[in-house]
N, C-alpha and C. Protein backbone atom coordinates (compact mmCIF):
# COMPACT_ATOMS: atom_id res chain seq x y z
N UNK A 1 19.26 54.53 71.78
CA UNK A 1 20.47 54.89 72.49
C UNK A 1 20.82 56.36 72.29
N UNK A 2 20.38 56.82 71.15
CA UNK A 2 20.85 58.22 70.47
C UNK A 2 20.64 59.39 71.76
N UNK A 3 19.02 58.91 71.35
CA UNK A 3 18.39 60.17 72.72
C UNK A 3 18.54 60.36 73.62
N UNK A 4 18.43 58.85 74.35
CA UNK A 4 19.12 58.48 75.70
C UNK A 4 20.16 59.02 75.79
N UNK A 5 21.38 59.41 75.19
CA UNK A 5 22.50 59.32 75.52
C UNK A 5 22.49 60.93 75.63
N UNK A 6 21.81 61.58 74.34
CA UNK A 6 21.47 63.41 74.03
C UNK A 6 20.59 63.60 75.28
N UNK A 7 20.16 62.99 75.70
CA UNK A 7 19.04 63.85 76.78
C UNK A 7 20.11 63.60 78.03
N UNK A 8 21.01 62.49 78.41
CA UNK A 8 21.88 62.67 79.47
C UNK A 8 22.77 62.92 79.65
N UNK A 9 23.31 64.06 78.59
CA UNK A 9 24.64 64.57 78.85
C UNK A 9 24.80 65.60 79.10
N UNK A 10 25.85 65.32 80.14
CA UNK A 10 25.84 66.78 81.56
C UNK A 10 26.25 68.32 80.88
N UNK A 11 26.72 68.45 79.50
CA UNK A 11 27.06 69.64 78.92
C UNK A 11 25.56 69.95 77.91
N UNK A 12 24.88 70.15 78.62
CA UNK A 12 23.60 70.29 77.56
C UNK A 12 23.43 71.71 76.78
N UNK A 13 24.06 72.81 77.94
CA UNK A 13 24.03 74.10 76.64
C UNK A 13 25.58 73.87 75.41
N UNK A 14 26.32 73.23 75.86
CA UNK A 14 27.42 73.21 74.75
C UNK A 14 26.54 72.08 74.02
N UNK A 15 25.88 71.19 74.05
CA UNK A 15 25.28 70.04 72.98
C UNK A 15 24.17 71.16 72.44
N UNK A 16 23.36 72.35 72.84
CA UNK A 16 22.43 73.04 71.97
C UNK A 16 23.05 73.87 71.27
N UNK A 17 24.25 74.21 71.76
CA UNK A 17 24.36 75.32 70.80
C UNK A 17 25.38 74.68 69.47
N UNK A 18 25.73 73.48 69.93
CA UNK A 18 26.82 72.90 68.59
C UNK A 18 25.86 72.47 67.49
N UNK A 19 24.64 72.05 68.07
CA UNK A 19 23.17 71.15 67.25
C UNK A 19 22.88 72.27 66.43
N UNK A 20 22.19 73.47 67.68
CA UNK A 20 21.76 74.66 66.27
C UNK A 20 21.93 75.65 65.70
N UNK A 21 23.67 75.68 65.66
CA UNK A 21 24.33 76.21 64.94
C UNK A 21 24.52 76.53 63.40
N UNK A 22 24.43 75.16 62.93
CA UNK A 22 24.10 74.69 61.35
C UNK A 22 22.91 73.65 61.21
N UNK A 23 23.33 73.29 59.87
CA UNK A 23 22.58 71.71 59.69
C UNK A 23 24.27 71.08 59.37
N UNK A 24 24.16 70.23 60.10
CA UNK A 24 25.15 69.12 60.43
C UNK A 24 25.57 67.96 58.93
N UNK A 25 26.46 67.61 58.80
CA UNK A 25 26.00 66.04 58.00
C UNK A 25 26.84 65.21 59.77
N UNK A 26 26.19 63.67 59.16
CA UNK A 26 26.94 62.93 60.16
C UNK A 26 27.32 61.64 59.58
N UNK A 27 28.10 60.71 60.30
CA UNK A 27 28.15 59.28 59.79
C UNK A 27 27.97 58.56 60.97
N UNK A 28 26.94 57.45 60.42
CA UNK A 28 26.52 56.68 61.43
C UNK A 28 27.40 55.22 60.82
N UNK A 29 28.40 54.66 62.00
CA UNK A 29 29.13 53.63 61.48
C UNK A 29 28.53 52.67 61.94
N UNK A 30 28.54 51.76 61.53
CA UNK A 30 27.34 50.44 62.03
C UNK A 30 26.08 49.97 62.20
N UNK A 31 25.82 51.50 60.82
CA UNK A 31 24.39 51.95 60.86
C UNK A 31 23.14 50.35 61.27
N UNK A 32 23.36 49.70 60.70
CA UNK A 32 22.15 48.81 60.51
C UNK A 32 21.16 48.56 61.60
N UNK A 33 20.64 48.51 61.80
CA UNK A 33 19.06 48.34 60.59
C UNK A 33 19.22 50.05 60.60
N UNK A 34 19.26 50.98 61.00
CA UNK A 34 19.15 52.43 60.87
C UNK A 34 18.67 53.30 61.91
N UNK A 35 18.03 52.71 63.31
CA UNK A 35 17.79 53.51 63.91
C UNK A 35 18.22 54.57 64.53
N UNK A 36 19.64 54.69 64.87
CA UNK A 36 21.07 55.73 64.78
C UNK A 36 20.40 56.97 63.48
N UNK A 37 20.15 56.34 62.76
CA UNK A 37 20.28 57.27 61.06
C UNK A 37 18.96 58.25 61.57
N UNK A 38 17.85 57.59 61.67
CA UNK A 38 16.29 58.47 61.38
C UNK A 38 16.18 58.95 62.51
N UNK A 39 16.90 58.91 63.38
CA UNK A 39 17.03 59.79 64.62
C UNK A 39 17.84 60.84 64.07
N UNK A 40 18.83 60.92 63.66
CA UNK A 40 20.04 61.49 62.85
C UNK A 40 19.18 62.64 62.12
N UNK A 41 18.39 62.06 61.10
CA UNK A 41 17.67 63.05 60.26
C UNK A 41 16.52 63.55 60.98
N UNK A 42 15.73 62.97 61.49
CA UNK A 42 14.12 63.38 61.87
C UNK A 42 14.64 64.14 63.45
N UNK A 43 14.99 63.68 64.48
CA UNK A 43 15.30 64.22 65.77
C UNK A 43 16.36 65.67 65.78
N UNK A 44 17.04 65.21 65.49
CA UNK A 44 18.73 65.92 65.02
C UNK A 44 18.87 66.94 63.76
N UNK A 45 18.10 66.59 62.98
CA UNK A 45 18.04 67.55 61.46
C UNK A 45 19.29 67.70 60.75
N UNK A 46 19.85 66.38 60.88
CA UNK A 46 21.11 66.42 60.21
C UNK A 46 20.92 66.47 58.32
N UNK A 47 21.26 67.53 57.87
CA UNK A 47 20.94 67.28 56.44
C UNK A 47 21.31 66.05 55.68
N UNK A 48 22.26 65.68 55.78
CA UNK A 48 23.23 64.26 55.35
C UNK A 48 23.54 63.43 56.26
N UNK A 49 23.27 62.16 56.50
CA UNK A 49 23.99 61.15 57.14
C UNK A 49 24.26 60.22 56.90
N UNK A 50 25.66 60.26 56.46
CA UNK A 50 26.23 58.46 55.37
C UNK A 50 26.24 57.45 56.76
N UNK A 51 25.30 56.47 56.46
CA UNK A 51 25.04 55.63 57.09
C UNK A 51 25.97 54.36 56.32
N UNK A 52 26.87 54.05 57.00
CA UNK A 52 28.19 52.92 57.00
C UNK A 52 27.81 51.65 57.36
N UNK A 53 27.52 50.75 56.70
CA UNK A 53 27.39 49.38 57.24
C UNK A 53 27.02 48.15 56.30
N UNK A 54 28.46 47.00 56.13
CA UNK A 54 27.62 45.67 55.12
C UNK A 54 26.07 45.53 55.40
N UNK A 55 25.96 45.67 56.51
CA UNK A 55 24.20 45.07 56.82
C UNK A 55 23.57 46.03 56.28
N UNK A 56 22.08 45.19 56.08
CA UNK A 56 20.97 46.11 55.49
C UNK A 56 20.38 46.90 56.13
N UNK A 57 20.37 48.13 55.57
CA UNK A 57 19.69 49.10 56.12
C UNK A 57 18.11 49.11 55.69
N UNK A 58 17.09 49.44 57.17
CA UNK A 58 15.58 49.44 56.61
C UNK A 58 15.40 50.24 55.26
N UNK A 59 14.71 49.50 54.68
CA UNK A 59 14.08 50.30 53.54
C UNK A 59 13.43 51.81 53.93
N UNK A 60 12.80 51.55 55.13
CA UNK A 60 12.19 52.73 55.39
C UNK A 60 13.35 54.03 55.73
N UNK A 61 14.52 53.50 56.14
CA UNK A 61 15.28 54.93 56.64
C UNK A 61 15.63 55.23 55.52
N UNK A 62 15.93 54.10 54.13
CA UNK A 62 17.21 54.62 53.08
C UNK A 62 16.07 55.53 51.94
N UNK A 63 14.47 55.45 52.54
CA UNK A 63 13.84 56.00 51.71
C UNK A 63 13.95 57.79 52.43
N UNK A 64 14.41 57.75 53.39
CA UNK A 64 14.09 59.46 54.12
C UNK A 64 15.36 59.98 52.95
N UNK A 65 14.82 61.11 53.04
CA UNK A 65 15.80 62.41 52.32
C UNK A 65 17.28 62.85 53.16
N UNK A 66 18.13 63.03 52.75
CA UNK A 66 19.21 62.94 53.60
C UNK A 66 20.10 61.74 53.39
N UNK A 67 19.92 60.44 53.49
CA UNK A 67 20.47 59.65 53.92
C UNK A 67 21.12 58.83 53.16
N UNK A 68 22.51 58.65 52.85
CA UNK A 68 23.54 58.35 51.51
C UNK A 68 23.98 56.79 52.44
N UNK A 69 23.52 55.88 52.09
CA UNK A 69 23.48 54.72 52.35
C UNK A 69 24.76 54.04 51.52
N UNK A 70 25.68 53.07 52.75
CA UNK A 70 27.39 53.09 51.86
C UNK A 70 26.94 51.55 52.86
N UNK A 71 26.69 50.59 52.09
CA UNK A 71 27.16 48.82 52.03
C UNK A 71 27.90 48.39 52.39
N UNK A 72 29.07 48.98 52.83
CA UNK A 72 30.66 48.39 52.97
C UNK A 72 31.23 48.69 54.58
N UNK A 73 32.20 48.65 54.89
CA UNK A 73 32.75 48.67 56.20
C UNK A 73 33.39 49.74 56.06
N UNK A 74 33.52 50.68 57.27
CA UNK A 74 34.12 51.82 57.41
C UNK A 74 35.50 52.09 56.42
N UNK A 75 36.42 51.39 56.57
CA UNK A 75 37.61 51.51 56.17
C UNK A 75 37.35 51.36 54.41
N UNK A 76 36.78 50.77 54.07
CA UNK A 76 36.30 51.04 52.23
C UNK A 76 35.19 52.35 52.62
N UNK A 77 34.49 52.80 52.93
CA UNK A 77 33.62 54.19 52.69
C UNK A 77 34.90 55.36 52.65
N UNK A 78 35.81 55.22 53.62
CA UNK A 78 36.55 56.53 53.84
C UNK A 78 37.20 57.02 52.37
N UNK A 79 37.70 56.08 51.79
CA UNK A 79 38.54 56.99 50.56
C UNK A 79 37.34 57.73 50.19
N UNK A 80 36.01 56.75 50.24
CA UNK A 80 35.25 57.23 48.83
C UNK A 80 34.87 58.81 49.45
N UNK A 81 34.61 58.46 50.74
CA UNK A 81 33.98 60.24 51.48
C UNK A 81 35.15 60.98 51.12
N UNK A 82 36.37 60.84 51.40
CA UNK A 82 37.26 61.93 50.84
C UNK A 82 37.61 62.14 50.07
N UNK A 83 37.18 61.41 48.77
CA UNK A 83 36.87 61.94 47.34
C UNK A 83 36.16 62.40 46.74
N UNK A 84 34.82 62.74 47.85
CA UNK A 84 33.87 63.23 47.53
C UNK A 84 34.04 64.54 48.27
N UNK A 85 35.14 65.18 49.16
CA UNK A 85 35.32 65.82 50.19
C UNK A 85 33.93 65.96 51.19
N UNK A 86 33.82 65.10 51.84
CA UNK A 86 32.55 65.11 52.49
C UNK A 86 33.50 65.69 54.10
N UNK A 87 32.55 66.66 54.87
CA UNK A 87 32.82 67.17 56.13
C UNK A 87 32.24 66.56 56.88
N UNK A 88 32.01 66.16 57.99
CA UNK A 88 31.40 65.16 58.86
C UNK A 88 31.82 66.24 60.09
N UNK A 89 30.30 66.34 60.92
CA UNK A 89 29.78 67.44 62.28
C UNK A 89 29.48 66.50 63.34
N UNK A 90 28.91 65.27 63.00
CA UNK A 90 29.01 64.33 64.06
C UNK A 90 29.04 62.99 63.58
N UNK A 91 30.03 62.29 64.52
CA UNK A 91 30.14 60.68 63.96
C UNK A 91 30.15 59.93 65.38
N UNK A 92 29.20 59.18 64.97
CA UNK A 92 28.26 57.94 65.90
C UNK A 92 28.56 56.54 65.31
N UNK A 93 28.95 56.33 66.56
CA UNK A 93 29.33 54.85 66.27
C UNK A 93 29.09 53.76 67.07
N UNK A 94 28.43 52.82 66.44
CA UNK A 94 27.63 51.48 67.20
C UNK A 94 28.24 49.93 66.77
N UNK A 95 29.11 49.99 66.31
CA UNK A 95 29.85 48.91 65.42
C UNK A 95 30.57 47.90 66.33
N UNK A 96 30.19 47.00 65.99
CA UNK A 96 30.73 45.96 66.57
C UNK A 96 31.83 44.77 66.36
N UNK A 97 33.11 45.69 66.82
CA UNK A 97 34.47 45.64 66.30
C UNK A 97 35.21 44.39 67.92
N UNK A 98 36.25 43.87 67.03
CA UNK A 98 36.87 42.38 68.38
C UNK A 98 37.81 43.38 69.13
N UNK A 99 37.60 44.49 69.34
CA UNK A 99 38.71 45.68 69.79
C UNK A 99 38.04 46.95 70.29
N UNK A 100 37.53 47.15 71.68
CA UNK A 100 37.14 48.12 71.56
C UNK A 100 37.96 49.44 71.16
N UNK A 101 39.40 49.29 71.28
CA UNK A 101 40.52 50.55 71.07
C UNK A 101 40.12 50.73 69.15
N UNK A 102 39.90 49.56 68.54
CA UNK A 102 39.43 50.20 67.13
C UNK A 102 38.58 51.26 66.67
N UNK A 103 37.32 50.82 68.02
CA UNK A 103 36.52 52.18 67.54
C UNK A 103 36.75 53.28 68.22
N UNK A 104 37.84 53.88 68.78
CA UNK A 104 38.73 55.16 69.35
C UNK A 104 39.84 55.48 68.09
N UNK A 105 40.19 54.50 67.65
CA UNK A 105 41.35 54.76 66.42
C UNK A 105 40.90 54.79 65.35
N UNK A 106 39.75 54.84 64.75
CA UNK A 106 38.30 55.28 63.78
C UNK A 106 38.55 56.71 64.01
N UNK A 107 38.33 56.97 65.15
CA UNK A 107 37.24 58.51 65.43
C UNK A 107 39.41 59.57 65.29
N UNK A 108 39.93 58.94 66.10
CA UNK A 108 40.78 59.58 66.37
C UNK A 108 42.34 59.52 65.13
N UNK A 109 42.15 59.02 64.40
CA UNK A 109 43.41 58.55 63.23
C UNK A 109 42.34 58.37 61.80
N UNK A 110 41.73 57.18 61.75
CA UNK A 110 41.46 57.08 60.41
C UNK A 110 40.66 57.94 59.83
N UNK A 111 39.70 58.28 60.64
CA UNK A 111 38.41 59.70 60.08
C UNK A 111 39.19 60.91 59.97
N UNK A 112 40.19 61.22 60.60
CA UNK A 112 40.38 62.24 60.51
C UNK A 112 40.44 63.53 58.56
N UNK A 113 40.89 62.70 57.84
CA UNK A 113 40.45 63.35 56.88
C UNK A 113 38.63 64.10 56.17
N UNK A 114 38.00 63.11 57.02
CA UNK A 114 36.72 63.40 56.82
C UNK A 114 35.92 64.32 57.85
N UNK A 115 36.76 64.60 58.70
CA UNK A 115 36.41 65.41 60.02
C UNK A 115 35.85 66.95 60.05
N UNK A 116 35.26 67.74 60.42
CA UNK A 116 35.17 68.99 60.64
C UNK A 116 36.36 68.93 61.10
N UNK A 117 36.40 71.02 61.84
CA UNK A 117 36.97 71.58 62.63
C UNK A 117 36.80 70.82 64.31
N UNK A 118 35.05 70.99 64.52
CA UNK A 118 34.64 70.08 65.92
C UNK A 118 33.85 69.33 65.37
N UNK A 119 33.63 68.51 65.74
CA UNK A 119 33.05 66.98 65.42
C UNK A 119 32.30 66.37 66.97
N UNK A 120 31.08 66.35 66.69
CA UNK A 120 30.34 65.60 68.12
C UNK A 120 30.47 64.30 68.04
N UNK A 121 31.33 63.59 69.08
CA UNK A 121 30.72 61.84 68.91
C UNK A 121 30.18 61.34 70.16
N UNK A 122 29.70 60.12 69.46
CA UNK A 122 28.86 59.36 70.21
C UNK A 122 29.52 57.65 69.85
N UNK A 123 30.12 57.16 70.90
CA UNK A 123 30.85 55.94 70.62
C UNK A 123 30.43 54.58 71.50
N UNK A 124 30.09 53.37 71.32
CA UNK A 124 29.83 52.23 71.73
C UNK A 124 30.80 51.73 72.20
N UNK A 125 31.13 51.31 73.08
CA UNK A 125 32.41 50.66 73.36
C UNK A 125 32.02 49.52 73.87
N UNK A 126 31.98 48.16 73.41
CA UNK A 126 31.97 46.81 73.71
C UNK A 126 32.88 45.86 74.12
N UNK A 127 32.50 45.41 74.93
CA UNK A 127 33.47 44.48 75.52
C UNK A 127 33.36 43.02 74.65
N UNK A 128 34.27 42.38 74.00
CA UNK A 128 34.12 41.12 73.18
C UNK A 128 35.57 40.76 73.98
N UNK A 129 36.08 40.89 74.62
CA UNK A 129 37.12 40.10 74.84
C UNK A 129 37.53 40.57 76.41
N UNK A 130 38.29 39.62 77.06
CA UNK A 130 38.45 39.94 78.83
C UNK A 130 36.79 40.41 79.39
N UNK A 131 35.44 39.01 79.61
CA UNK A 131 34.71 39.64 79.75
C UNK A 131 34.78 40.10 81.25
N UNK A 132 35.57 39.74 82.06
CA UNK A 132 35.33 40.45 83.67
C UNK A 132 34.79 41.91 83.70
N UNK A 133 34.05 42.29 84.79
CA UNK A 133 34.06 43.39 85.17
C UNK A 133 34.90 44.42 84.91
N UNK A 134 36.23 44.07 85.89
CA UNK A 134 37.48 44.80 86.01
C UNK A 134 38.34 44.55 84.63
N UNK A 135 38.08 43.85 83.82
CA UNK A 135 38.81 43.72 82.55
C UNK A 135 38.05 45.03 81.75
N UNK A 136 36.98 45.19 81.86
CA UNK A 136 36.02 45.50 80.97
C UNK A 136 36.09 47.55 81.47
N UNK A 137 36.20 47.48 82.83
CA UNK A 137 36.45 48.53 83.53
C UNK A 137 37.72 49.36 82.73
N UNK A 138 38.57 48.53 83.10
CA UNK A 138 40.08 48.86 83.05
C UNK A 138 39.71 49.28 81.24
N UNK A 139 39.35 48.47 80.60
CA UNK A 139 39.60 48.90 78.91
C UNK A 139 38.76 50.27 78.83
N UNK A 140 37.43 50.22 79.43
CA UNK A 140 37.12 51.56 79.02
C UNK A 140 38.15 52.92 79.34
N UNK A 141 38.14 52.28 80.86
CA UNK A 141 39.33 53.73 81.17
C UNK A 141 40.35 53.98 80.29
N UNK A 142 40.94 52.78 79.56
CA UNK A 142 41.80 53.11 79.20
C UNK A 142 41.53 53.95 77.62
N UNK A 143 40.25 53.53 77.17
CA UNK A 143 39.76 54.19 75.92
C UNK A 143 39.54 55.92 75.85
N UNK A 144 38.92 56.09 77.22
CA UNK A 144 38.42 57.41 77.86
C UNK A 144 39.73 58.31 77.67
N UNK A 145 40.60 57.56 78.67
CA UNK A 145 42.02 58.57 78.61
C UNK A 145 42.43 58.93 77.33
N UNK A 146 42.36 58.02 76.36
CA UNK A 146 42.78 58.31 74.77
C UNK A 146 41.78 59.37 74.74
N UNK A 147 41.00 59.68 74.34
CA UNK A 147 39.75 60.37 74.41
C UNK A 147 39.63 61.55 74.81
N UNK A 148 40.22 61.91 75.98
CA UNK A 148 40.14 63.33 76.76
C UNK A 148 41.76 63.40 76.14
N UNK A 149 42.48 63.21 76.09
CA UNK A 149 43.34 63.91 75.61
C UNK A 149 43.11 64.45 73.80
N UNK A 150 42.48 64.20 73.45
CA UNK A 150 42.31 64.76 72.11
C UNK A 150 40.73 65.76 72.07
N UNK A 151 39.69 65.40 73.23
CA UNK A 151 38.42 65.95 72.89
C UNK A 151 37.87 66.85 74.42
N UNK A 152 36.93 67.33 74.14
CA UNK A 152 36.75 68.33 75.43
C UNK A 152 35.29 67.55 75.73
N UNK A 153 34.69 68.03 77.22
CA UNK A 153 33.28 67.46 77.66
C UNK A 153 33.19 66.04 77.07
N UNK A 154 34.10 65.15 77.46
CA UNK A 154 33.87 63.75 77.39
C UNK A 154 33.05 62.90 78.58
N UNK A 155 32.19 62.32 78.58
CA UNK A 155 31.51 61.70 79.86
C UNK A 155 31.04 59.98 79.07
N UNK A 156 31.18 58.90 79.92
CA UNK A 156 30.46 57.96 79.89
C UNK A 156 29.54 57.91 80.58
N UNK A 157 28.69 57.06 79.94
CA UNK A 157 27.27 56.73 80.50
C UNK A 157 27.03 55.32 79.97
N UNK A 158 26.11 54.35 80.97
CA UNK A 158 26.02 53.13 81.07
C UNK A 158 24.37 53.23 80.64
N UNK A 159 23.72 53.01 79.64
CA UNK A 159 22.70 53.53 79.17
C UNK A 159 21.77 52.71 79.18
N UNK A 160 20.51 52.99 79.37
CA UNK A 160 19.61 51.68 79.74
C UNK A 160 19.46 50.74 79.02
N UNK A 161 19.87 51.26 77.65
CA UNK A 161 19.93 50.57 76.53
C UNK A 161 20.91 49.75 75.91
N UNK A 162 22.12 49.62 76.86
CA UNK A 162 22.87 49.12 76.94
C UNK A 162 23.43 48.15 77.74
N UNK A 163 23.95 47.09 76.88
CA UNK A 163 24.14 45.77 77.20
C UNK A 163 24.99 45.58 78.49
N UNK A 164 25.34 44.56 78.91
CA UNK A 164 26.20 44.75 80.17
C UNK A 164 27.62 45.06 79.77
N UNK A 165 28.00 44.45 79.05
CA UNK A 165 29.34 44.84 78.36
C UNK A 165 29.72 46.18 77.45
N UNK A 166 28.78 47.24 77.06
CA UNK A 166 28.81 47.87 76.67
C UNK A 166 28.67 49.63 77.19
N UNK A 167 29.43 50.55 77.10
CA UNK A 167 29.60 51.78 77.57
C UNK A 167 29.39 53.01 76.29
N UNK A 168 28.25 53.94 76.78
CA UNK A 168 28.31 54.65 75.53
C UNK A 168 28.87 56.49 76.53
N UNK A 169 30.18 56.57 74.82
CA UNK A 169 31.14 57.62 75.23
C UNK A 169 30.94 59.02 74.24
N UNK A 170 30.70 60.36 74.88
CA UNK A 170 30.47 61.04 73.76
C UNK A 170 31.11 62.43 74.35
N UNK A 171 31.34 62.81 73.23
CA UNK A 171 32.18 64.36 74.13
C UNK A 171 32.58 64.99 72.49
N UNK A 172 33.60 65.91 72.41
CA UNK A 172 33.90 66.63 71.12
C UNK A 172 35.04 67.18 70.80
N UNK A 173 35.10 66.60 70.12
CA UNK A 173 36.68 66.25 69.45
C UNK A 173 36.93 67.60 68.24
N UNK A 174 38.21 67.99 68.38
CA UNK A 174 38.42 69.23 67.96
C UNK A 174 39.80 69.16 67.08
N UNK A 175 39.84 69.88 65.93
CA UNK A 175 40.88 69.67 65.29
C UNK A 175 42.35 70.38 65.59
């Protein structure tokens, strides 16, 4: 989904020049099994990426360099990242929450202590509840609007890799 989503987004010189600017850290929330993560490190060259998730992560990603592997659910990792003052450059999220407005109030309220200045995301938005079309329609829009009012170059995309109920949202959120 990662690439897919990096290779189709319509701001591609603002996505090169935010990528190779630095080396990034990121958090991948819902990491499991990890494929989000070793894209993260190997594609992306993110030096750090706390990969967030009860589920198990492959052995093979938690063995790459970079990658600070956290067992628990978002809301227990956060104190610990901001006691560690960890900065976070991009946060990706694939988590599969009974709310899609939770994973907008993640990126936009609870992370915020762990945030850069700009922050790239990449967000899943699932439909688990009102599965209609127009139910499913209506919630994204309504996620999006939260969204552009806090971040710039926001676009959805319906990704091949993605389920019918599911919309992946990415744009960059600024402090």
């Amino acid at each position: 989904k990662l690439e897919e989503v990096f290779g189709r987004y319509k701001y591609q010189d603002v996505l090169s020049n935010f990528l190779e600017k630095k080396s990034c850290v990121a958090i991948d929330c819902g990491a499991s099994p990890g494929g989000w993560t070793k894209y993260l490190i190997e594609k992306v060259s993110c030096s750090e990426v706390y990969s967030v998730d009860p589920g198990e992560l492959s052995s093979e990603v938690t063995a790459l360099p970079g990658v600070c592997y956290m067992p628990v659910k978002l809301e227990e990792a956060l104190p610990q990242l901001v006691e560690q003052d960890v900065k976070i450059d991009i946060f990706v999220s694939d988590m599969c929450l009974h709310d899609m407005s939770a994973q907008v109030d993640f990126l936009l309220k609870a992370c915020r202590p762990v945030l850069s200045d700009t922050v790239l995301f990449v967000l899943t938005l699932k439909c688990v509840i009102g599965h209609s079309k127009t139910s499913f329609d209506g919630q994204v829009k309504t996620q999006v609007e939260r969204l552009e009012s806090a971040a710039s170059g926001v676009t959805v995309t319906h990704l091949l890799s993605n389920r019918r109920g599911e919309r992946t949202v990415m744009g960059f959120l600024n402090s």
